[in-house]
Protein backbone atom coordinates (compact mmCIF):
# COMPACT_ATOMS: atom_id res chain seq x y z
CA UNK A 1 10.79 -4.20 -3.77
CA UNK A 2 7.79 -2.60 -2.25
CA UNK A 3 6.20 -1.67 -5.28
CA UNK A 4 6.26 -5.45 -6.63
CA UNK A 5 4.99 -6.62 -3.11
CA UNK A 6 2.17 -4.41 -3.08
CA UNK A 7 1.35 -5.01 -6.48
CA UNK A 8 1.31 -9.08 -6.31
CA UNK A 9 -1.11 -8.52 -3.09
CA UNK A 10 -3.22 -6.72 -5.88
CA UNK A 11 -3.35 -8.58 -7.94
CA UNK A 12 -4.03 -11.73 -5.53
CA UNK A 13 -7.22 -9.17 -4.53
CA UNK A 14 -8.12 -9.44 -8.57
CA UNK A 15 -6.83 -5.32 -8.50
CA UNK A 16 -5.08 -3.60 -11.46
CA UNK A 17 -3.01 -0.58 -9.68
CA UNK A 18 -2.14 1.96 -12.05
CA UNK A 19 -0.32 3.59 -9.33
CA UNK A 20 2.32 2.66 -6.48
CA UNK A 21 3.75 5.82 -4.72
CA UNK A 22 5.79 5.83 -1.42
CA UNK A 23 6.45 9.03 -0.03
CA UNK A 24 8.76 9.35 2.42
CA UNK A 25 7.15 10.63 6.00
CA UNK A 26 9.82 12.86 7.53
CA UNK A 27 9.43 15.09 4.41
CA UNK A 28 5.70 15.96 5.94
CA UNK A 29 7.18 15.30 9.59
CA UNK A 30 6.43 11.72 10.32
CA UNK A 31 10.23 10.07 11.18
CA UNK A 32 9.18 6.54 11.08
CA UNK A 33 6.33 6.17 8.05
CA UNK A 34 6.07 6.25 5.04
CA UNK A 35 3.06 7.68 3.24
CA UNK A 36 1.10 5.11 0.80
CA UNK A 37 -0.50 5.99 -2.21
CA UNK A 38 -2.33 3.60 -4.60
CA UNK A 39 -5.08 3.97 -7.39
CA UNK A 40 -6.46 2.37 -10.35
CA UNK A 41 -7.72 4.30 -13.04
CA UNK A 42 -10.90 5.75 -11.40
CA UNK A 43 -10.32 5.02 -7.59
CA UNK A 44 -7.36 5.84 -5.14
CA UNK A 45 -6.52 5.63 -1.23
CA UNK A 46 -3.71 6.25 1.03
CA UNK A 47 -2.05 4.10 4.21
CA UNK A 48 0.72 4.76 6.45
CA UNK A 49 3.34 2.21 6.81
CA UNK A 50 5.70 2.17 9.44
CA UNK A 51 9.82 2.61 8.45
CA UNK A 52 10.57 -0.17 10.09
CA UNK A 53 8.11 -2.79 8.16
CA UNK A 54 9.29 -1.45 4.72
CA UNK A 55 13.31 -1.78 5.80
CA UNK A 56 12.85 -5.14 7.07
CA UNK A 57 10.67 -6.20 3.65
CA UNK A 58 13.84 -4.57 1.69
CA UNK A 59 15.80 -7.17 3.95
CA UNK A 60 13.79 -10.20 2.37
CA UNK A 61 11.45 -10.10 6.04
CA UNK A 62 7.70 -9.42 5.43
CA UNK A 63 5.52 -8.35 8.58
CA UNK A 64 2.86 -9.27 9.23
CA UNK A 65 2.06 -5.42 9.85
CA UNK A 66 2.88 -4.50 6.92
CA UNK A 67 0.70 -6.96 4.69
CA UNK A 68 -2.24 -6.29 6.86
CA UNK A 69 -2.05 -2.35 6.13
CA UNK A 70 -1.18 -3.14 2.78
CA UNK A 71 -4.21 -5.43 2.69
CA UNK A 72 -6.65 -3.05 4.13
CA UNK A 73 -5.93 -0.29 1.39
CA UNK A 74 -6.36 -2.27 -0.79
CA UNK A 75 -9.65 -3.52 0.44
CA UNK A 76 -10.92 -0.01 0.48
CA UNK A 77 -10.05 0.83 -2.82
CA UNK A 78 -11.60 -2.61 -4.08
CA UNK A 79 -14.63 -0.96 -1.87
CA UNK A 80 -15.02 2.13 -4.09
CA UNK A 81 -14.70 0.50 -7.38
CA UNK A 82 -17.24 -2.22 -6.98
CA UNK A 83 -21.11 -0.88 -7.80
CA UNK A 84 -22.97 0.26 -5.06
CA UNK A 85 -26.69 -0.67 -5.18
């Protein structure tokens, strides 16, 4: 469920994610995230999300938290694609 929620808010953003990744944070000792990871073909960028944001999304109940740090990823990978004069 993440994965499509993260890649709608792409694509609202006009981005084509060629990758969605969540990787659990207690394997890299971080009990209550999760680690991020998003790219397009030539650009990608990381986020931490907090446990309790993803459960509650899995529940059908978006945060406002979440979408936010979602949102801001996503801006900074929009950032690195776009030309830079």
């Amino acid at each position: 469920m993440i994965q499509k929620y993260i890649s709608d808010l792409a694509a609202k953003m006009g981005i084509k994610l060629t990758r969605i990744d969540l990787v659990d944070g207690a394997s890299v000792g971080c009990l209550d995230v999760y680690l991020l990871k998003i790219g397009t073909t030539t650009a990608k960028t990381e986020a931490l999300l907090y446990q309790a944001d993803v459960n509650s999304l899995t529940q059908g109940i978006p945060s406002d938290r979440l979408e936010t740090r979602v949102r801001t990823a996503l801006a900074r990978l929009q950032n690195t694609l776009e030309p830079q004069p």
